[in-house]
Protein backbone atom coordinates (compact mmCIF):
# COMPACT_ATOMS: atom_id res chain seq x y z
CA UNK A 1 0.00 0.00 0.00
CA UNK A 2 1.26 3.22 -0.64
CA UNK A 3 1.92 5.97 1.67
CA UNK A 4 -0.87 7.90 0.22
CA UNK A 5 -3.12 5.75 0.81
CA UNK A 6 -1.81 4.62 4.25
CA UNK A 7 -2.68 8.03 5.62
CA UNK A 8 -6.61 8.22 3.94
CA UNK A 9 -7.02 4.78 5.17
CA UNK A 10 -5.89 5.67 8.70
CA UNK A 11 -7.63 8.89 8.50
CA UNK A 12 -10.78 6.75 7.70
CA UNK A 13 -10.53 4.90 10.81
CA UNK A 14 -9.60 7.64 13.21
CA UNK A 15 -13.07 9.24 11.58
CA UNK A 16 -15.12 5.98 11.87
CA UNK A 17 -13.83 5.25 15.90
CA UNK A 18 -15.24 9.11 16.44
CA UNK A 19 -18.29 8.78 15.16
CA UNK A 20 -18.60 5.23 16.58
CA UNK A 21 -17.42 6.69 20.37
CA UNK A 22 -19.76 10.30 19.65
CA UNK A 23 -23.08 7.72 18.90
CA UNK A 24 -22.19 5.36 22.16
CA UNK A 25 -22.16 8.74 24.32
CA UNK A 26 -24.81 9.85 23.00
CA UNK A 27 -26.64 6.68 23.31
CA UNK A 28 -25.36 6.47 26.97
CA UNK A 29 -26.65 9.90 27.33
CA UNK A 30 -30.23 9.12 26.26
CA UNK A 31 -30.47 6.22 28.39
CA UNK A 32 -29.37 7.61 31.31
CA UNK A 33 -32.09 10.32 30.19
CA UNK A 34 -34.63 7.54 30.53
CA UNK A 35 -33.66 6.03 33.86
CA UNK A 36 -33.99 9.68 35.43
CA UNK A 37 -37.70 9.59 34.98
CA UNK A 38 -39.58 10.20 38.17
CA UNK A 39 -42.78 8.04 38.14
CA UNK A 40 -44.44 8.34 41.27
CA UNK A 41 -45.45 12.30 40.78
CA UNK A 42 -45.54 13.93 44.23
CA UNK A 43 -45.76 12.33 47.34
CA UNK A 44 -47.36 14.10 50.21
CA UNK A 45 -45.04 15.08 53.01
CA UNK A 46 -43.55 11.98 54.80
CA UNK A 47 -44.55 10.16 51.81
CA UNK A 48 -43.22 7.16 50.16
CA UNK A 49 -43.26 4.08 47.74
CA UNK A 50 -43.04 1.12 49.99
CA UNK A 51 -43.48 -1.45 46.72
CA UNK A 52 -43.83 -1.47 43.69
CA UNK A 53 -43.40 -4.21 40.46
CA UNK A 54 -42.94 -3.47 36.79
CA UNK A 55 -46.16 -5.73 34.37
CA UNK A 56 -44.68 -8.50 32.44
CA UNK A 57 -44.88 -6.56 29.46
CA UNK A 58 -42.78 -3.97 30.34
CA UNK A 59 -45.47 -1.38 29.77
CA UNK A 60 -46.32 -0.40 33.36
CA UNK A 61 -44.61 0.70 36.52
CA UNK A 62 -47.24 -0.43 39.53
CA UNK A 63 -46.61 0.73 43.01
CA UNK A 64 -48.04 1.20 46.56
CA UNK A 65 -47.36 5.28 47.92
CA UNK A 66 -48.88 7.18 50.66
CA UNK A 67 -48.86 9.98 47.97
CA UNK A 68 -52.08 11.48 48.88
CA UNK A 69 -52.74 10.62 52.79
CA UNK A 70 -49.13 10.40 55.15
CA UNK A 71 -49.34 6.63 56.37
CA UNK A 72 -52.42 5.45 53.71
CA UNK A 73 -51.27 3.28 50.67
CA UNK A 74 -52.99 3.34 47.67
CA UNK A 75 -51.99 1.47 44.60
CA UNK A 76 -51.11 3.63 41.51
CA UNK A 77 -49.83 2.65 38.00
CA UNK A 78 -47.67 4.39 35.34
CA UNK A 79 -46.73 4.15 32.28
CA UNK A 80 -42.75 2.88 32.41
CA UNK A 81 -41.67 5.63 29.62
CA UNK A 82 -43.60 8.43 31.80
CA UNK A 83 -46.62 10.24 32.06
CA UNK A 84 -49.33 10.47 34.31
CA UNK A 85 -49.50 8.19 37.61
CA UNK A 86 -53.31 6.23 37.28
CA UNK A 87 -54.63 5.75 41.03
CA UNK A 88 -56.32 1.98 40.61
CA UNK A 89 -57.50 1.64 44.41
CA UNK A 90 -60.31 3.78 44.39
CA UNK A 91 -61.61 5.44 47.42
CA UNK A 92 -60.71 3.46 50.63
CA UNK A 93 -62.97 2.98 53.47
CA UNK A 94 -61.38 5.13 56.89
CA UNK A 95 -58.74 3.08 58.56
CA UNK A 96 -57.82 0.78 55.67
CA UNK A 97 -55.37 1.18 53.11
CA UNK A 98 -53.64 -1.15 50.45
CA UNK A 99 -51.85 -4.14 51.49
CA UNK A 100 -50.31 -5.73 48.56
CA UNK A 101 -50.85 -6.25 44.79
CA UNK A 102 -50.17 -8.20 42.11
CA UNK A 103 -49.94 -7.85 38.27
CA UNK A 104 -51.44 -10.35 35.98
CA UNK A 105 -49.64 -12.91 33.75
CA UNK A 106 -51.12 -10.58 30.44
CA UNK A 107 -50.13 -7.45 31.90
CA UNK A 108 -53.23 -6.08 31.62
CA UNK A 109 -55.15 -5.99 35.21
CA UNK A 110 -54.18 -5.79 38.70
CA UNK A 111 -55.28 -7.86 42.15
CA UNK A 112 -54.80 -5.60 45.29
CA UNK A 113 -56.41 -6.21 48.88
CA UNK A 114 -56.46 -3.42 51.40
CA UNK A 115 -56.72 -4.20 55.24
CA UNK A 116 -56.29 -2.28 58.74
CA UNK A 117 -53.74 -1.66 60.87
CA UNK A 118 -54.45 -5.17 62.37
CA UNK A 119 -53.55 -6.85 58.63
CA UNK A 120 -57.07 -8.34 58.67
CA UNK A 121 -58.29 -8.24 54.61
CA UNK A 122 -61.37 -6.70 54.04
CA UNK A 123 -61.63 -6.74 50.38
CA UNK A 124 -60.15 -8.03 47.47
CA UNK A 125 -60.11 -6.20 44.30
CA UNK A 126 -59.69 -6.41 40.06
CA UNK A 127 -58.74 -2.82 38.31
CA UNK A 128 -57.50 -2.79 35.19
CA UNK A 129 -53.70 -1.28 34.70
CA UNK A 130 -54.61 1.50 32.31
CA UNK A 131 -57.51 2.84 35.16
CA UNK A 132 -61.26 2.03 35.62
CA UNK A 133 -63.60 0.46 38.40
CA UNK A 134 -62.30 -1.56 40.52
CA UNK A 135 -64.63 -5.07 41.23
CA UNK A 136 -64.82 -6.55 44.78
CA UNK A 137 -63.60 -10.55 44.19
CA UNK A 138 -63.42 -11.12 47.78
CA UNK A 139 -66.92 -9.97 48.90
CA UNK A 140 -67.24 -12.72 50.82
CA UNK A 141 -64.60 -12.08 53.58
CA UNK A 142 -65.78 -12.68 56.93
CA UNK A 143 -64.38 -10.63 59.97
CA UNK A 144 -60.90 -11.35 61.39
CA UNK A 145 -60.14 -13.05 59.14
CA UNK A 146 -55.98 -12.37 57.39
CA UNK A 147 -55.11 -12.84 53.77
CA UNK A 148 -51.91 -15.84 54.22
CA UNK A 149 -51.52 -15.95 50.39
CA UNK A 150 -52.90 -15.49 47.29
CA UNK A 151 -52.40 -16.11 43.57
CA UNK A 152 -53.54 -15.49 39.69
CA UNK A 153 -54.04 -18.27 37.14
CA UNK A 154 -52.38 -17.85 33.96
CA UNK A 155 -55.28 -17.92 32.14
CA UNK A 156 -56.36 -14.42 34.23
CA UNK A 157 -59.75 -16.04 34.81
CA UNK A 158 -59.64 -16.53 38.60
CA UNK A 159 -58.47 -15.29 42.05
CA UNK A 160 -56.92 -17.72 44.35
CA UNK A 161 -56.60 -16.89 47.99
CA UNK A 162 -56.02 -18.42 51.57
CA UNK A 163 -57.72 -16.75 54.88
CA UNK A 164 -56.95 -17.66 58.12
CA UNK A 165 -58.13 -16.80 61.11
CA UNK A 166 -56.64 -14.41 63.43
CA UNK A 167 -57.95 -13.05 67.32
């Protein structure tokens, strides 16, 4: 190879390894742009997220935050590349608040019980991620009674939960 063409060929390289280290910062730069994004909104004072999951299809960020009332969960979803926090759990009767939560295998509904301070379950609900009415599943529920465990089928057709009983 001549020396000519030793230089434009090294030039050439020098020009590509820019342009290759320029689109990896940049690239770094936009991610780290994306992983900055608060989703929770505002949180009252002395508020916090004490949980929260992402849905199996990436779409949604769903979390329990005493964003509204210091020291009252409530279950909230968001969309994972921002926007607007959805509250799912509805208005809660006094003294209760959200206990847990869980997403379904499709991604597109979410289970939540709430309880009292005494972790006795008074309802179980289905909301969808996006927003809507919640429906009562665990009507049923007699008093003093605490939600041990509970689970989805993979089809999303049905609710399955154990209660036992607690003085």
């Amino acid at each position: 190879m001549c020396a000519r063409c030793k230089t434009i060929y090294s030039a050439k390289i020098l020009v590509l390894a820019v342009v290759l280290l320029v689109s990896l910062s940049l690239t770094g730069v936009v991610k780290a742009a994306l992983f900055n994004i608060k989703l929770s909104g505002s949180l009252v004072t002395g508020g916090d997220v004490t949980e929260f999951d992402i849905s199996p299809d990436g779409r949604y960020a769903v979390f329990l935050a005493d964003a509204r009332t210091n020291t009252v969960a409530e279950l909230f979803s968001v969309p994972v590349a921002g926007g607007e926090r959805i509250r799912l759990s509805g208005t809660l009767p006094t003294g209760m608040w959200v206990e847990g939560f869980l997403i379904s295998p499709n991604s597109q509904s979410v289970v939540y019980w709430i309880a009292n301070m005494d972790g006795l379950c008074s309802g179980i609900y289905v909301v969808p991620i996006a927003g809507g009415a919640s429906v009562n599943v665990g009507e049923s529920i007699p008093a003093y009674k605490m939600l041990t465990e509970i689970a989805l089928t993979a089809d999303n057709d049905y609710v399955v939960y154990r209660l036992t009983h607690h003085e």
